[in-house]
N, C-alpha and C. Protein backbone atom coordinates (compact mmCIF):
# COMPACT_ATOMS: atom_id res chain seq x y z
N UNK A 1 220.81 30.61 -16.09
CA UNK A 1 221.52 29.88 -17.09
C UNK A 1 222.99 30.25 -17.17
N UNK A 2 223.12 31.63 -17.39
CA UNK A 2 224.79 32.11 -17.42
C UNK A 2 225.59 30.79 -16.36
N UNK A 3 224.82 31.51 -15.05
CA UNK A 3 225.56 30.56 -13.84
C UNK A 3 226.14 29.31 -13.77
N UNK A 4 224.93 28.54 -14.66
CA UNK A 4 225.44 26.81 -14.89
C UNK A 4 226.78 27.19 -16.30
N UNK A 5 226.64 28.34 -16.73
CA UNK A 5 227.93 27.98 -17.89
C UNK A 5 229.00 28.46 -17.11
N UNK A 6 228.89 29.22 -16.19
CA UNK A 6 230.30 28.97 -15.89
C UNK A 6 230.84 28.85 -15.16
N UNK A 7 229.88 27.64 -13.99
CA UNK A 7 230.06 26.52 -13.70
C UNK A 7 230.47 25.12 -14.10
N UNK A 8 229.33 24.70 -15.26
CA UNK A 8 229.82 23.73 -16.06
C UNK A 8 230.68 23.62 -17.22
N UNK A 9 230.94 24.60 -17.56
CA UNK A 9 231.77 24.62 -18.77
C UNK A 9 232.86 25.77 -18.26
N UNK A 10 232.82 26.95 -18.03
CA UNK A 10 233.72 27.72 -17.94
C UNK A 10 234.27 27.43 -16.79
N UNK A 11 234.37 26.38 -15.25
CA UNK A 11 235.03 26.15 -14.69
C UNK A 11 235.67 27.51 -13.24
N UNK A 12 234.79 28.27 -13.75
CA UNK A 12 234.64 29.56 -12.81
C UNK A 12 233.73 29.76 -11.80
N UNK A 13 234.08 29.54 -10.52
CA UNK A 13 233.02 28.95 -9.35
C UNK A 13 232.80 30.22 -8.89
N UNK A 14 233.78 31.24 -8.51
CA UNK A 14 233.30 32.89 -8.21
C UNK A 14 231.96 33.11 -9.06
N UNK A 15 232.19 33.40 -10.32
CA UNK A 15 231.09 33.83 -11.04
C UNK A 15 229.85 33.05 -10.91
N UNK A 16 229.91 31.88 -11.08
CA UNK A 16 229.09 30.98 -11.15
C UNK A 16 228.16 31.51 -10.25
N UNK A 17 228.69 31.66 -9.02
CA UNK A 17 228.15 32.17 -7.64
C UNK A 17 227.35 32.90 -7.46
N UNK A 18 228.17 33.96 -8.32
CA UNK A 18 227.57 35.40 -8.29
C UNK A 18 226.31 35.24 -9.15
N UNK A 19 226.42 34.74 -10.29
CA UNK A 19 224.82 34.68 -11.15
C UNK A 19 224.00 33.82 -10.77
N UNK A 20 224.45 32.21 -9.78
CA UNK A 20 223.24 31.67 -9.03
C UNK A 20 222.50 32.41 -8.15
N UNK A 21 223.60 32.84 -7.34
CA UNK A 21 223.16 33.51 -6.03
C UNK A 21 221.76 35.24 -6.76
N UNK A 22 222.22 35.51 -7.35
CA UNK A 22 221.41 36.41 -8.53
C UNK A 22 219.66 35.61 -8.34
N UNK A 23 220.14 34.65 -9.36
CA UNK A 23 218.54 33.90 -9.85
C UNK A 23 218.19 33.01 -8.54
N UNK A 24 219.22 32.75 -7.27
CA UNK A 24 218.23 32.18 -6.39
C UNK A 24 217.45 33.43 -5.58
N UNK A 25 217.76 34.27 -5.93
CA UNK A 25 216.88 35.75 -5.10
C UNK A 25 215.88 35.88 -5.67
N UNK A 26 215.90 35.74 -7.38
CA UNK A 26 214.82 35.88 -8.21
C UNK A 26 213.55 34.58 -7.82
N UNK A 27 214.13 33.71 -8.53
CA UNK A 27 213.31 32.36 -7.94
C UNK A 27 212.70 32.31 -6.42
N UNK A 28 213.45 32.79 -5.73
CA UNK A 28 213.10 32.89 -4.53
C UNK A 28 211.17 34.14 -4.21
N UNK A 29 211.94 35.10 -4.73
CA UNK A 29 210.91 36.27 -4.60
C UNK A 29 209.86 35.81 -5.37
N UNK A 30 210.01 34.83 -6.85
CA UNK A 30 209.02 34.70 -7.30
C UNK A 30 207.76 33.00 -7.34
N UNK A 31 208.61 32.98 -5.84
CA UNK A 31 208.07 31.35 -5.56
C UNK A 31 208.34 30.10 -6.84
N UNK A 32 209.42 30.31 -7.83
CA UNK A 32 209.63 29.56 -8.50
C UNK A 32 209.98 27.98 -8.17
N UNK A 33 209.96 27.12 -8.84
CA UNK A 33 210.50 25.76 -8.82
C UNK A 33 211.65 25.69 -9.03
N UNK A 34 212.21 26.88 -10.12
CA UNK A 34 214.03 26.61 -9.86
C UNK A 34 214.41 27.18 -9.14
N UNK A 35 213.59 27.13 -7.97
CA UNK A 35 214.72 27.59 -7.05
C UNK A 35 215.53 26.67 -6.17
N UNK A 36 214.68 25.52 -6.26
CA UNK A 36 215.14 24.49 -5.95
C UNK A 36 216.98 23.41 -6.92
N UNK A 37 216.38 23.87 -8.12
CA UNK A 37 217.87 23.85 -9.02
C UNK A 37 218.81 24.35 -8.75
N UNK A 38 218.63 26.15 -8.34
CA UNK A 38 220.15 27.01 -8.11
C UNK A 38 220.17 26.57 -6.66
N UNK A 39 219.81 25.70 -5.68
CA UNK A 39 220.12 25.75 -4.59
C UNK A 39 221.08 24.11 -4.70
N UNK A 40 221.22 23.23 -5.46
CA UNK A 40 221.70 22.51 -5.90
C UNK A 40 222.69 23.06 -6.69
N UNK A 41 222.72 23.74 -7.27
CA UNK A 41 224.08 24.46 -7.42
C UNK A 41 225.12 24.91 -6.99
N UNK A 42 224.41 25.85 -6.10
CA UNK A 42 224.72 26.82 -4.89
C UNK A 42 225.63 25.64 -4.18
N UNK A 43 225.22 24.62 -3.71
CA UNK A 43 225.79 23.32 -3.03
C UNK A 43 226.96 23.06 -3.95
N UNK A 44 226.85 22.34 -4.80
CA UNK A 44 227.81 22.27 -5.86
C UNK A 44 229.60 22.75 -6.16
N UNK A 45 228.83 24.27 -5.60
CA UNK A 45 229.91 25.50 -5.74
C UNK A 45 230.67 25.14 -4.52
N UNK A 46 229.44 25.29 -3.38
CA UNK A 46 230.17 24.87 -2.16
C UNK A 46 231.26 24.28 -1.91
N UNK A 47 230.89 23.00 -2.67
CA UNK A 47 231.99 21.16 -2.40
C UNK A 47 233.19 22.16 -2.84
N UNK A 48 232.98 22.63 -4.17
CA UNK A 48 234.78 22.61 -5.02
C UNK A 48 235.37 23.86 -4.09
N UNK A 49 234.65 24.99 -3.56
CA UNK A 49 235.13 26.13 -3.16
C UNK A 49 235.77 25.56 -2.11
N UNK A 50 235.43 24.77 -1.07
CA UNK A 50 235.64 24.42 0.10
C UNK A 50 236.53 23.50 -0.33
N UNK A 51 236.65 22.51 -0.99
CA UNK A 51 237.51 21.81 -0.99
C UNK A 51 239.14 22.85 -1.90
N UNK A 52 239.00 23.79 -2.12
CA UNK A 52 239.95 24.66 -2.76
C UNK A 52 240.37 25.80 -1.65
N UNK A 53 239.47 25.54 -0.20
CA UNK A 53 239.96 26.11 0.49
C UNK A 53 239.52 27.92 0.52
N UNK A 54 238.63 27.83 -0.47
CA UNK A 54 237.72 29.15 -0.62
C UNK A 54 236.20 29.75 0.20
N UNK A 55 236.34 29.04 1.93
CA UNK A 55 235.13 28.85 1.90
C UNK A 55 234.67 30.73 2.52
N UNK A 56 235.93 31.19 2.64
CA UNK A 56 235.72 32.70 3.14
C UNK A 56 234.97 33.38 1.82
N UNK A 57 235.51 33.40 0.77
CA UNK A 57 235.13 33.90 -0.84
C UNK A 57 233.62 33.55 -0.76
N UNK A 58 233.41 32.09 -1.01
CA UNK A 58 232.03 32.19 -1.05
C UNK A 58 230.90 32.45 -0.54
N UNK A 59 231.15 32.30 1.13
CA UNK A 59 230.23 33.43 1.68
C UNK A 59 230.64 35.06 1.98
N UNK A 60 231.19 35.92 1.49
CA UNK A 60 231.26 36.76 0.86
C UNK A 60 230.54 36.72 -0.72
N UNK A 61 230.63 36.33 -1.46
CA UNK A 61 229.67 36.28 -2.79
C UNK A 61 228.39 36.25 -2.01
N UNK A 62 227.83 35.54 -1.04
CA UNK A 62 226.47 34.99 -1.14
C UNK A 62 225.97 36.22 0.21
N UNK A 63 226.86 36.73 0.72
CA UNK A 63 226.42 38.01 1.89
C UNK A 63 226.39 39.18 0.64
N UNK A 64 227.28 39.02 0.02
CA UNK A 64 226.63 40.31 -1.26
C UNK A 64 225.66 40.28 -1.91
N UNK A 65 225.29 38.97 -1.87
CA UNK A 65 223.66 38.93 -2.83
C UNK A 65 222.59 39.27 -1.71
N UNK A 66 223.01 39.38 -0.38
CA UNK A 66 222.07 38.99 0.40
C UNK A 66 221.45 37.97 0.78
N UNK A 67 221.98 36.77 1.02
CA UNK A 67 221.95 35.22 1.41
C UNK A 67 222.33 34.75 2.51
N UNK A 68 221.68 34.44 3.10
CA UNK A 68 222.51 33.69 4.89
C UNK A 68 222.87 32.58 4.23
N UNK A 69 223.86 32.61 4.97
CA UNK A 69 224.55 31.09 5.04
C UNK A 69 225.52 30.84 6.35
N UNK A 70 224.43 29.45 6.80
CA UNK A 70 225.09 29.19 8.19
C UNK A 70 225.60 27.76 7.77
């Protein structure tokens, strides 16, 4: 939840990151259904980071959570 606030409201895509990337490990480990939500997020973050030219930052956030991303 943090993640979507400050994403959607607080406008802070680092963080955002950092607390999806968080609960998609959780969701993940715990075979949840939202995990399918923070990965729609996770995307989300993607578009604006990349289009801001951040795409080094965010995979750094998501290699610190422990996340591939190819």
């Amino acid at each position: 939840g943090i993640g979507q606030v400050y994403y959607d409201h607080l406008k802070d895509n680092e963080k955002a990151l950092d607390y999806i990337a968080k609960a998609y490990t959780i969701y993940t480990t715990q075979k949840s259904p939202y995990r399918s939500d923070a990965e729609a997020i996770i995307g989300y973050v993607y578009k604006k980071m990349k289009d801001e030219g951040k795409t080094d930052k965010f995979k750094e956030i998501l290699k610190k959570n422990n996340i591939q991303f190819d």
